[in-house]
N, C-alpha and C. Protein backbone atom coordinates (compact mmCIF):
# COMPACT_ATOMS: atom_id res chain seq x y z
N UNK A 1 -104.79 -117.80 32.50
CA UNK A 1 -104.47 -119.08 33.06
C UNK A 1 -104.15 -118.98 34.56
N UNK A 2 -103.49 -118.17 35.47
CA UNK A 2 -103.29 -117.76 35.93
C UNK A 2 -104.21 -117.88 37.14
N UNK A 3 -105.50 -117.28 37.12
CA UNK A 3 -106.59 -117.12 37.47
C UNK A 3 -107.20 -118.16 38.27
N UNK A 4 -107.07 -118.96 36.28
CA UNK A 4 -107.97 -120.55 36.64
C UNK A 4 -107.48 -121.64 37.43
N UNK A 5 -106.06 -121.20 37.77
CA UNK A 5 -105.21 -121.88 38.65
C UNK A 5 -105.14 -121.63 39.82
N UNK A 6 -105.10 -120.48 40.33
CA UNK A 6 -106.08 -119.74 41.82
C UNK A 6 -106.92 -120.58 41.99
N UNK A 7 -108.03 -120.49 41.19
CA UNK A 7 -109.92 -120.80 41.34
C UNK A 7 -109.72 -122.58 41.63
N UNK A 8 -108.41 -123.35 40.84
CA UNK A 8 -108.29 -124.32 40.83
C UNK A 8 -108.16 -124.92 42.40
N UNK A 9 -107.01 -124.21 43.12
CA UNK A 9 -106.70 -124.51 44.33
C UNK A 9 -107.62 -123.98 45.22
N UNK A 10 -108.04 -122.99 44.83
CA UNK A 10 -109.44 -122.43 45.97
C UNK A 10 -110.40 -123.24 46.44
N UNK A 11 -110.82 -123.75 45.19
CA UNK A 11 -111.83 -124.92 45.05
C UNK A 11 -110.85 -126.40 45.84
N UNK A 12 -110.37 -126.40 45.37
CA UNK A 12 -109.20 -127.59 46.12
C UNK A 12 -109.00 -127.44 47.76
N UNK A 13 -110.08 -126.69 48.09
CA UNK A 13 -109.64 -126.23 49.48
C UNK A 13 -108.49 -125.39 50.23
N UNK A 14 -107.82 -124.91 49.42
CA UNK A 14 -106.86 -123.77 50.10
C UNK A 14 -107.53 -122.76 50.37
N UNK A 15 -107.20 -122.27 51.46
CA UNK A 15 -107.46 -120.25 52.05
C UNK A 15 -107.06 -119.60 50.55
N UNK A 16 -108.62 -119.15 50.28
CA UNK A 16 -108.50 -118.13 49.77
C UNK A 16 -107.81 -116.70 49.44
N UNK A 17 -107.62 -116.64 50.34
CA UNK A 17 -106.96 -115.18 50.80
C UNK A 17 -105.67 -115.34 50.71
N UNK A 18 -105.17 -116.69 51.42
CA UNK A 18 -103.58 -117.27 51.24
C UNK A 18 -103.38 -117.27 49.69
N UNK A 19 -104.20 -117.98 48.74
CA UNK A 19 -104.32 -117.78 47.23
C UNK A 19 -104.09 -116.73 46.67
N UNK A 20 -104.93 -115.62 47.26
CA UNK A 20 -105.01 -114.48 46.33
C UNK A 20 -103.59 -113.55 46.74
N UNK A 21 -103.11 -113.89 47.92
CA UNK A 21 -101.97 -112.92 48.28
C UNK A 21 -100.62 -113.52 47.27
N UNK A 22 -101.05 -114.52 47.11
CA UNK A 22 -99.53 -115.52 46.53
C UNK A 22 -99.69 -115.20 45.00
N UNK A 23 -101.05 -114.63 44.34
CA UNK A 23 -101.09 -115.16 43.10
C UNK A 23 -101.45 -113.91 42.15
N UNK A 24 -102.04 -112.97 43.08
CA UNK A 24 -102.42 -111.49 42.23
C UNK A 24 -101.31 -111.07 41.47
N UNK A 25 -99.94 -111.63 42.03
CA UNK A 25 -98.98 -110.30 40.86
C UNK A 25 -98.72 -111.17 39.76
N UNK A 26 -98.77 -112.34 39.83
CA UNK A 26 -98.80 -113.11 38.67
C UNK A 26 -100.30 -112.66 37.70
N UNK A 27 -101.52 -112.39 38.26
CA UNK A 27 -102.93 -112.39 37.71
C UNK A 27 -102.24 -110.99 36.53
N UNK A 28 -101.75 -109.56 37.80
CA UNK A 28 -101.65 -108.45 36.99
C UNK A 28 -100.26 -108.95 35.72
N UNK A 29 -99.46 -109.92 35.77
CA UNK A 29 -98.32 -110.02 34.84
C UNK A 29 -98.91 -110.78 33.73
N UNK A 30 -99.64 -111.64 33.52
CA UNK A 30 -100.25 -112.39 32.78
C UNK A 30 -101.45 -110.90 31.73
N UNK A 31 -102.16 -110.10 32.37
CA UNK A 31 -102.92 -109.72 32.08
C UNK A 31 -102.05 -108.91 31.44
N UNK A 32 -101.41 -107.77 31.85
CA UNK A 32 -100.63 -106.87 31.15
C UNK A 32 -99.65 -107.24 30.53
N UNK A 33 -99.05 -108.22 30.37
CA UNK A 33 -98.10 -109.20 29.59
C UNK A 33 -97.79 -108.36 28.23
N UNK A 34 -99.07 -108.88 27.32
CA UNK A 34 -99.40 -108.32 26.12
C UNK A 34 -99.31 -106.63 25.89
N UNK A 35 -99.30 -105.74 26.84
CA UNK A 35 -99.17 -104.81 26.94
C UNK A 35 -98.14 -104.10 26.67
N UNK A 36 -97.09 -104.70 27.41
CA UNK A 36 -95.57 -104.44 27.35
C UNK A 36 -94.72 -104.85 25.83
N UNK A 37 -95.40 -106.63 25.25
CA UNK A 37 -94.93 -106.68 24.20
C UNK A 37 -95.45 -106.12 22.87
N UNK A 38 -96.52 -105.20 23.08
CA UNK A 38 -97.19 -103.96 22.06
C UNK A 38 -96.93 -102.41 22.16
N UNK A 39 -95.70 -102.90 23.11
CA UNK A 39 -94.86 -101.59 23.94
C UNK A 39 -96.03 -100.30 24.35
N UNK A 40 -97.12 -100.68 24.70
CA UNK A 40 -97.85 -99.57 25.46
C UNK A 40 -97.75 -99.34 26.75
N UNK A 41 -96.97 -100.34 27.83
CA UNK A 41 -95.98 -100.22 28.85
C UNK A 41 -94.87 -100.44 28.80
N UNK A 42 -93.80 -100.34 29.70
CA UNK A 42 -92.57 -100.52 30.01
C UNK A 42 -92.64 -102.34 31.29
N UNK A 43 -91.65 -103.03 30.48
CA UNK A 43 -91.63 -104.02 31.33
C UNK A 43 -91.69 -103.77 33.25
N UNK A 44 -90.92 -102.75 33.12
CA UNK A 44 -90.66 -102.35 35.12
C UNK A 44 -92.16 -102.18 35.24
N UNK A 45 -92.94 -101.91 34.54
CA UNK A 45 -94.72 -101.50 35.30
C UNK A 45 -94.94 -102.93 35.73
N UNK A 46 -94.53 -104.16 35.23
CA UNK A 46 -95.18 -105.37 36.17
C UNK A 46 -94.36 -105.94 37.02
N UNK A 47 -93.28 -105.28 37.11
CA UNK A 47 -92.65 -105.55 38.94
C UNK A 47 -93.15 -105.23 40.21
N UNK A 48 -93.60 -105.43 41.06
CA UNK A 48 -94.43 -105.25 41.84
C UNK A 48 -95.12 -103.95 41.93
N UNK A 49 -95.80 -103.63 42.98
CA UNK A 49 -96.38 -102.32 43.02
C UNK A 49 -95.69 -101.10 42.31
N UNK A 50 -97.16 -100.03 42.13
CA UNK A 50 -96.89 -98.82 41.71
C UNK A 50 -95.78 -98.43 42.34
N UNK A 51 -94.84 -97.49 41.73
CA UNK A 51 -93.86 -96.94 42.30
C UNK A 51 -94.19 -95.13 41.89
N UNK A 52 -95.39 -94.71 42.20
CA UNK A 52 -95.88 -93.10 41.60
C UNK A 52 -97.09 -93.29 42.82
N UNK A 53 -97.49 -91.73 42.52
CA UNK A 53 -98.92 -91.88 43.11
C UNK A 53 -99.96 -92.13 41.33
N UNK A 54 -101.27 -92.63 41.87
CA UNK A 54 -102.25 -92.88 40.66
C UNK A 54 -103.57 -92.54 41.31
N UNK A 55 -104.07 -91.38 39.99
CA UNK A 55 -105.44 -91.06 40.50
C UNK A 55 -106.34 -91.65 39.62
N UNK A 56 -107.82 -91.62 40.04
CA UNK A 56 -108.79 -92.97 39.88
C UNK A 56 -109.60 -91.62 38.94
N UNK A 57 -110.19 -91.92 37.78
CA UNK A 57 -110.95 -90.71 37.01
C UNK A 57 -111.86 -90.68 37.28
N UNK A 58 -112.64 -89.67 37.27
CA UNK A 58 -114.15 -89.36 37.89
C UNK A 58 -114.67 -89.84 39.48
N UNK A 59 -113.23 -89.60 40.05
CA UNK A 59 -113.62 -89.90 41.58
C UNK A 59 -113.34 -89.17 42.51
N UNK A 60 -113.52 -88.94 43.83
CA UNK A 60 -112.59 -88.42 44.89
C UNK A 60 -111.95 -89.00 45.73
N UNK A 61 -111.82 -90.45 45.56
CA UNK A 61 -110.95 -91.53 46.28
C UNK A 61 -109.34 -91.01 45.63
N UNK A 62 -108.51 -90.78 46.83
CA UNK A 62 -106.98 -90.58 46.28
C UNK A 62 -106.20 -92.30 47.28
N UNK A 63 -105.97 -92.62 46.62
CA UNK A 63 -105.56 -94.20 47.40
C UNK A 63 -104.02 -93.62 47.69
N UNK A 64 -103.68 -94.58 48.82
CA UNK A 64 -102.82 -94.11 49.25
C UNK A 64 -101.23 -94.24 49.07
N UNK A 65 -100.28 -93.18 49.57
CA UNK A 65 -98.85 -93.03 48.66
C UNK A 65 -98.37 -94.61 48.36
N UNK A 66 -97.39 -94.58 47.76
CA UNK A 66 -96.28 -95.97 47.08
C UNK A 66 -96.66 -96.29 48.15
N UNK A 67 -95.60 -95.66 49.24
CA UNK A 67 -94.42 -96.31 50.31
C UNK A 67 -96.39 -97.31 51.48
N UNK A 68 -96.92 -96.51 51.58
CA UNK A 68 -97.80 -97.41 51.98
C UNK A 68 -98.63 -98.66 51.71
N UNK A 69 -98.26 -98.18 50.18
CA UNK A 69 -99.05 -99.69 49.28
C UNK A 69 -98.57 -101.04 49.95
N UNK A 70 -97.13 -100.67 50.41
CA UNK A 70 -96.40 -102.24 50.45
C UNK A 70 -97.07 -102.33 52.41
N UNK A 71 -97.32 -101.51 52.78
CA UNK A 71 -97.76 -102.01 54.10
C UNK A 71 -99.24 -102.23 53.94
N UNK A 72 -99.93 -102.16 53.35
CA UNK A 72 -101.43 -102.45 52.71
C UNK A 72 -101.75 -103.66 52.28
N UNK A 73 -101.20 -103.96 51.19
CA UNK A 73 -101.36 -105.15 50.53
C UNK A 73 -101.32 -106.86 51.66
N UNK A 74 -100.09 -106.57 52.33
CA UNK A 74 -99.97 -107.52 52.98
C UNK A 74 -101.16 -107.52 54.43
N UNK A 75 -101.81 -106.21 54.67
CA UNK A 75 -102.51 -106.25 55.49
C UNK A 75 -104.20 -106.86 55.32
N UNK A 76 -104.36 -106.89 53.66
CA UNK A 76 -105.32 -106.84 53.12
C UNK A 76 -105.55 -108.24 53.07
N UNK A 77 -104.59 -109.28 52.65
CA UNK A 77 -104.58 -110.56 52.36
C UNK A 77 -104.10 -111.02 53.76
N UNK A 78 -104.30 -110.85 54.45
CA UNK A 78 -104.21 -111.15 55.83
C UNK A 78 -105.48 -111.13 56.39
N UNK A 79 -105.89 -110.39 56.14
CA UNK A 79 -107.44 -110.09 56.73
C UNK A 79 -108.67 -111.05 55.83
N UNK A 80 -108.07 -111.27 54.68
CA UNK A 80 -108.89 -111.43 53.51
C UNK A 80 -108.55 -113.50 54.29
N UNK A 81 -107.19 -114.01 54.63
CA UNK A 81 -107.04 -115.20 54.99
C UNK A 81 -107.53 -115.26 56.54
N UNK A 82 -107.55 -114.88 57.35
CA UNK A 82 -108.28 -114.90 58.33
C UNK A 82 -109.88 -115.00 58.47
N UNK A 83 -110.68 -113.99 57.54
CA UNK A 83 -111.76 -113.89 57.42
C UNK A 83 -112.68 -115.31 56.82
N UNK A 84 -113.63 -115.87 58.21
CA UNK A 84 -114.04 -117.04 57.43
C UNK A 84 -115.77 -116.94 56.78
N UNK A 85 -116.26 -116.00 56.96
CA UNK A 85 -117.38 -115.73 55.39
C UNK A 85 -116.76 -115.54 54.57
N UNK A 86 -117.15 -116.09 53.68
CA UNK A 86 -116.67 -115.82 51.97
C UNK A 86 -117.56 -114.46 51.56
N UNK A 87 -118.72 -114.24 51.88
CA UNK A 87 -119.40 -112.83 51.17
C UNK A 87 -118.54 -111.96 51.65
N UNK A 88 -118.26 -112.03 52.93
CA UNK A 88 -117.46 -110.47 53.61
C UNK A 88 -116.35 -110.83 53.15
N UNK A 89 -115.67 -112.07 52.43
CA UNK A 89 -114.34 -111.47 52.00
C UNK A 89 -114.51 -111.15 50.24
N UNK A 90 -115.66 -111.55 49.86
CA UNK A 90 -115.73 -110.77 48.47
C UNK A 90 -116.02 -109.75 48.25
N UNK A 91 -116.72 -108.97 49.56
CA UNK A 91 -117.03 -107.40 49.32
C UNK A 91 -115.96 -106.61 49.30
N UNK A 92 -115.39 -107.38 51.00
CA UNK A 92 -113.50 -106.25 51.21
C UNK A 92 -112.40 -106.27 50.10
N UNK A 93 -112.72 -108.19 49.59
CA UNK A 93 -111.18 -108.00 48.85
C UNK A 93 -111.69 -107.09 48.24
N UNK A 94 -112.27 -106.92 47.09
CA UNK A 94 -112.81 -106.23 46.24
C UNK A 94 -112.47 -104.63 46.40
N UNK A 95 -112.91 -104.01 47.60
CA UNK A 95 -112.90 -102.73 47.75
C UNK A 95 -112.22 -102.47 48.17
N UNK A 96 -111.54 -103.02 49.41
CA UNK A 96 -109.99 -102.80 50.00
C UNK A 96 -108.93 -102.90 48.30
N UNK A 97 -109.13 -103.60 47.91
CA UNK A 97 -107.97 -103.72 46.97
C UNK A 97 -107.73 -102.60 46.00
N UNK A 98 -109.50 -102.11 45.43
CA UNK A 98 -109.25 -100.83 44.68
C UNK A 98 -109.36 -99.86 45.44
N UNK A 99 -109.24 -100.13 47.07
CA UNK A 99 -109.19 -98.78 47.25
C UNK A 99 -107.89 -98.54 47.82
N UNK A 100 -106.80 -99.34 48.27
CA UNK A 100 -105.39 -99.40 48.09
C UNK A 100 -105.04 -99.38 46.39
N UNK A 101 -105.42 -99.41 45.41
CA UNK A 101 -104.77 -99.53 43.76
C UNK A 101 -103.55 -99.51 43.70
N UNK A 102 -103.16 -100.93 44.02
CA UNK A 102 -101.47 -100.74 44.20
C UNK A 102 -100.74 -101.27 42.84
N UNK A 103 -101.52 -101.05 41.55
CA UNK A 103 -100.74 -100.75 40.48
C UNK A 103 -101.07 -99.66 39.57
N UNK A 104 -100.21 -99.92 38.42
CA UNK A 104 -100.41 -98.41 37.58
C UNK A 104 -101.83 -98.04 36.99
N UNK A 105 -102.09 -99.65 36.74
CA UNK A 105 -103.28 -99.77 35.97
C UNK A 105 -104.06 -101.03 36.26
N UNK A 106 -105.23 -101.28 35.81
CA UNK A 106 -105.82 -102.69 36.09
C UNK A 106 -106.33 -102.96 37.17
N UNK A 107 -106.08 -102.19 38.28
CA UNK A 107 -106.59 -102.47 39.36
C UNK A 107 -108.01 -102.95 39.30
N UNK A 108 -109.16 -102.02 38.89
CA UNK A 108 -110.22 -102.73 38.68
C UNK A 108 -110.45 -104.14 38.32
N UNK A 109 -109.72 -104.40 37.37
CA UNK A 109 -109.91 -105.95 36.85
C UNK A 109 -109.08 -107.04 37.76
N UNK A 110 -108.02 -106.58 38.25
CA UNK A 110 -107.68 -107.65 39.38
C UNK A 110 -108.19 -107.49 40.55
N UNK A 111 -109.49 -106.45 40.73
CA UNK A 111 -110.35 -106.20 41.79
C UNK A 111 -111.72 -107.47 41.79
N UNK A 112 -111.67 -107.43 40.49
CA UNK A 112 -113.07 -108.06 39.87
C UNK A 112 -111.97 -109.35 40.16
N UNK A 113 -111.09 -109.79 39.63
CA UNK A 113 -110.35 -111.40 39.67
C UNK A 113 -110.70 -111.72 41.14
N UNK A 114 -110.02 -110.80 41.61
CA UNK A 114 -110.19 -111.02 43.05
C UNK A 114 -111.18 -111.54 44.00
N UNK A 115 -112.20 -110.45 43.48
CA UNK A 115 -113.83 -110.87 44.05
C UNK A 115 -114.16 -112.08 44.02
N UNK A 116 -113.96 -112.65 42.94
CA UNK A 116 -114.18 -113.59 41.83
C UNK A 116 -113.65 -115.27 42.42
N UNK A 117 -112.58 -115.16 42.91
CA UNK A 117 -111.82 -116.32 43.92
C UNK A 117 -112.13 -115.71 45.03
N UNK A 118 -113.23 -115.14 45.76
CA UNK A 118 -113.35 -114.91 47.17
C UNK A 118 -115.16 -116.00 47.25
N UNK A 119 -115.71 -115.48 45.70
CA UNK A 119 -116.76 -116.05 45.60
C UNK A 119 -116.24 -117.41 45.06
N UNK A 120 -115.78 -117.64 44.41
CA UNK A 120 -115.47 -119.48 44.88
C UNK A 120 -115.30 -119.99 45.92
N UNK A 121 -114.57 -119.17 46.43
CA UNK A 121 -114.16 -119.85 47.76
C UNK A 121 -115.84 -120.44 48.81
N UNK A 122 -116.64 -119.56 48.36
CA UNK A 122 -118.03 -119.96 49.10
C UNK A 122 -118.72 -120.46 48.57
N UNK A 123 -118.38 -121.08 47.24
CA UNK A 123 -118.86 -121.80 46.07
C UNK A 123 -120.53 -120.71 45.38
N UNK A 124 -120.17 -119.71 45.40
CA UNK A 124 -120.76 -118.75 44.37
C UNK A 124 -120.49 -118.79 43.11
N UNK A 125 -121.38 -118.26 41.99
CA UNK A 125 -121.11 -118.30 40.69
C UNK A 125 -119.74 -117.02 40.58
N UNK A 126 -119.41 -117.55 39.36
CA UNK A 126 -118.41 -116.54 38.68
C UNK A 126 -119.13 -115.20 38.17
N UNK A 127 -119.12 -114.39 38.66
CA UNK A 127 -120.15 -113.04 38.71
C UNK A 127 -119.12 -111.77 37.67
N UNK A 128 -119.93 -111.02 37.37
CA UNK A 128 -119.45 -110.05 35.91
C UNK A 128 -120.09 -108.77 36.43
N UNK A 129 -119.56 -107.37 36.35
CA UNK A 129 -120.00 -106.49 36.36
C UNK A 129 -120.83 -105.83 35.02
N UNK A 130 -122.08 -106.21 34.65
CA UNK A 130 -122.10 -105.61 33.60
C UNK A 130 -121.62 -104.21 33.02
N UNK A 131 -121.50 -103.54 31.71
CA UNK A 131 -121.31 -102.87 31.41
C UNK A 131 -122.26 -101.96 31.31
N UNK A 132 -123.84 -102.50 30.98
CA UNK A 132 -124.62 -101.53 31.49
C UNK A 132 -125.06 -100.90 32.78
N UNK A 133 -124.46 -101.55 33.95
CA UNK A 133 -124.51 -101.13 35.24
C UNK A 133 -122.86 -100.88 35.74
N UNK A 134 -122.12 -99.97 35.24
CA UNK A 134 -120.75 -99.23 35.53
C UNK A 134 -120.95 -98.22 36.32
N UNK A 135 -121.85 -97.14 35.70
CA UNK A 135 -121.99 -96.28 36.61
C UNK A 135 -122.46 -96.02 38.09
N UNK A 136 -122.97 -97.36 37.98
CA UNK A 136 -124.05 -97.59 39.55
C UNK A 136 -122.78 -98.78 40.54
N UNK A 137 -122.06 -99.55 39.66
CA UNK A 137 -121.17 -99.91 40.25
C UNK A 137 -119.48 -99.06 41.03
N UNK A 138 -119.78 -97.99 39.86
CA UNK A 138 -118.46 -96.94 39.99
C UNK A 138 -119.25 -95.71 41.33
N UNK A 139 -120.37 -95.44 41.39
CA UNK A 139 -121.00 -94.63 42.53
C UNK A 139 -121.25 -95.83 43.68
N UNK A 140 -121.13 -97.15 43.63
CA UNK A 140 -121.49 -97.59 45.01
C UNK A 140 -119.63 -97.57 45.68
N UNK A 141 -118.82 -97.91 44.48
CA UNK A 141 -117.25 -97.87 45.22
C UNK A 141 -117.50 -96.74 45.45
N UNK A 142 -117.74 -95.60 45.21
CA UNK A 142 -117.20 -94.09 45.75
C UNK A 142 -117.80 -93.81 47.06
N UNK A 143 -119.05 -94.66 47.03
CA UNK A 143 -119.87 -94.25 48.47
C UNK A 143 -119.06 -94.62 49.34
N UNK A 144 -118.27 -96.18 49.09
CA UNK A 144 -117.67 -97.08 50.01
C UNK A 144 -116.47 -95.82 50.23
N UNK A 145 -116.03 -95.63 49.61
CA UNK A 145 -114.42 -95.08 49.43
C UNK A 145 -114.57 -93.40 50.18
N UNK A 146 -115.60 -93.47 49.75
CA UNK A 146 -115.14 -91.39 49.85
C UNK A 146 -116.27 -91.20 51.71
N UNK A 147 -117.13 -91.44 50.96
CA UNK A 147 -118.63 -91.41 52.28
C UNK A 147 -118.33 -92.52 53.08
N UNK A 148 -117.49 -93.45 53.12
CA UNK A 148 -117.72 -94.68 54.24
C UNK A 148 -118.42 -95.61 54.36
N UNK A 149 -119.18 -95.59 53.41
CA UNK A 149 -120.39 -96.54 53.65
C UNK A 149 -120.60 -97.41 52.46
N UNK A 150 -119.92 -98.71 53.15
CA UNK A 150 -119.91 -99.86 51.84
C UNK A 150 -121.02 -100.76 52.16
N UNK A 151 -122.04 -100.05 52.44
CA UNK A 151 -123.77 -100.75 51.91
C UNK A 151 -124.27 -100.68 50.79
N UNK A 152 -124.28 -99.71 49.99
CA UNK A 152 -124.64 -100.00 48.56
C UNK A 152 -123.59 -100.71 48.11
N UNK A 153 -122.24 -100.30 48.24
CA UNK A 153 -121.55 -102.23 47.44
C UNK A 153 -121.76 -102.84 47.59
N UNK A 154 -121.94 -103.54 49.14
CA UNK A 154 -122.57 -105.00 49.07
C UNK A 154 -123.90 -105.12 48.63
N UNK A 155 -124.58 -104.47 48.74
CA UNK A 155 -125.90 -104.63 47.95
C UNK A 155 -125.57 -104.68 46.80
N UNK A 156 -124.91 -103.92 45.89
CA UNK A 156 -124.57 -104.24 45.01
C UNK A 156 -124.33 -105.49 44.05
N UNK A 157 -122.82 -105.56 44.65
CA UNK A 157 -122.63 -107.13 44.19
C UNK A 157 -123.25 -108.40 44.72
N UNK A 158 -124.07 -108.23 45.92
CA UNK A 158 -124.77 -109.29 46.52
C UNK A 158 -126.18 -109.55 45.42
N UNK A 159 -126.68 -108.39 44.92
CA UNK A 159 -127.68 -108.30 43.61
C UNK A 159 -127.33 -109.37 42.42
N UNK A 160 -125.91 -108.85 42.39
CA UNK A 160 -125.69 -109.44 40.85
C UNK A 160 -125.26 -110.83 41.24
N UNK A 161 -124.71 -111.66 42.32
CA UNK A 161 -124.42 -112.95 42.87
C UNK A 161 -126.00 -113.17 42.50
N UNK A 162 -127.23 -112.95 43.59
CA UNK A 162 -128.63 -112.85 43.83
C UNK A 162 -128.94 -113.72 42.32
N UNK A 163 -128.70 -112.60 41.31
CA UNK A 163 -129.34 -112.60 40.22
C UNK A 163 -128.65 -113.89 39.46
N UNK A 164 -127.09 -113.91 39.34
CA UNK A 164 -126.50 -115.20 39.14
C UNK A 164 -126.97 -116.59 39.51
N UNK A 165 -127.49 -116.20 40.88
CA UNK A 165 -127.86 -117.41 41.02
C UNK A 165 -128.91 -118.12 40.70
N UNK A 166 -130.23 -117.21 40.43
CA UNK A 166 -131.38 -117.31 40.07
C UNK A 166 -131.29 -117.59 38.70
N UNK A 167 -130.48 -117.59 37.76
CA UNK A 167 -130.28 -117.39 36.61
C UNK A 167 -130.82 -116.77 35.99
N UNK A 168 -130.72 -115.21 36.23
CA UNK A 168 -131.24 -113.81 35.45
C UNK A 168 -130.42 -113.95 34.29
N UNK A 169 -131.15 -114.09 32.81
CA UNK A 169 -130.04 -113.55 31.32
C UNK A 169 -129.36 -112.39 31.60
N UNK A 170 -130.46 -111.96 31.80
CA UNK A 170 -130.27 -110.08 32.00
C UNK A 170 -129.50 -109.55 33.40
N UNK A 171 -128.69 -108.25 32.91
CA UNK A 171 -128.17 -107.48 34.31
C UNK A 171 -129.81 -107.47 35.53
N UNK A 172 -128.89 -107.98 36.54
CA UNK A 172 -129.76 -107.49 37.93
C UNK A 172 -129.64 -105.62 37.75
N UNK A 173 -131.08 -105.60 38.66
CA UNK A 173 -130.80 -103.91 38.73
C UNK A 173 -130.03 -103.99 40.24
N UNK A 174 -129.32 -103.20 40.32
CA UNK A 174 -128.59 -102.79 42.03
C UNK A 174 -129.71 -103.04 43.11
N UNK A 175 -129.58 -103.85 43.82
CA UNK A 175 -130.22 -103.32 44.95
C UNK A 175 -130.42 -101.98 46.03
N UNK A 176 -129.58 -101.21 45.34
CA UNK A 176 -130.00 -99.85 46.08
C UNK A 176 -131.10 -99.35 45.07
N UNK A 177 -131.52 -99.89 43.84
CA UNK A 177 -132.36 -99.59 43.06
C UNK A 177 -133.97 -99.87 43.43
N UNK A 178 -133.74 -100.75 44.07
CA UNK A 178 -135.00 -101.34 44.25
C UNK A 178 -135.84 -101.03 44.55
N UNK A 179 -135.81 -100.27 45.45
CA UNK A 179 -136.20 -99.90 46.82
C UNK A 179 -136.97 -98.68 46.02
């Protein structure tokens, strides 16, 4: 609900970015909610940021300590409300956000929320990472993250918008595929 209440005001014309800074820790408390009352977390995990370091599996991105998360976040949604393309703020929020991962867990999926109200904001479809394209999505973040070079992400997700919009049933292949 949470979410659809973001997407609500986004669409309503509010800064995006102003949205997503005000509304992500509510997105991660709502989501992990259920978590805590199936006691597979501890309630303190949805008080604000990680308070540990957290490593990302099968990657070489190490995101950076606690104490910086809290100077990150606010730098991120700053940039993300300033920024007036909506594509360039659905690529950054997106990758800036998992690549700060300023919680224990979930980051990905409030990466994807995220994206998600950056592409409303430019009145784009509501876009999905398929599951058969993870691995090509999990090697274009690493390119971005580790190598520097967030051209295959945006190709990436600019594919699967592409394909959204065209109304593909089927997963788009990556645009670094194409070629």
């Amino acid at each position: 609900m949470s979410v659809k209440t973001s997407l609500g005001r986004t669409l309503g014309g509010a800064n995006a970015g102003e949205v997503a800074g005000a509304d992500h820790a509510a997105w991660y408390r709502q989501l992990f909610g259920p978590s805590v009352t199936a006691g597979i977390i501890k309630a303190v995990d949805l008080a604000g940021y990680r308070g540990g370091p957290v490593y990302i599996r099968r990657s070489m991105h190490v995101p950076p300590p606690r104490d910086a998360v809290r100077d990150c976040m606010p730098a991120l949604f700053d940039l993300l409300s300033r920024e007036p393309e909506p594509s360039v703020r659905v690529v950054l929020g997106h990758f800036v956000f998992v690549c700060i991962h300023p919680y224990i867990d979930g980051n990905g999926r409030i990466g994807r929320f995220l994206m998600n109200v950056m592409l409303a904001s430019g009145g784009y479809p509501w876009t999905i990472i398929p599951l058969e394209l993870r691995d090509d999505y999990m090697q274009a973040l690493e390119a971005a993250s580790v190598r520097q070079d967030i051209q295959p992400f945006a190709s990436f997700l600019g594919g699967l918008v592409k394909s959204r919009l065209e109304g593909d049933a089927a997963p788009a292949v990556p645009a670094t595929r194409r070629d």
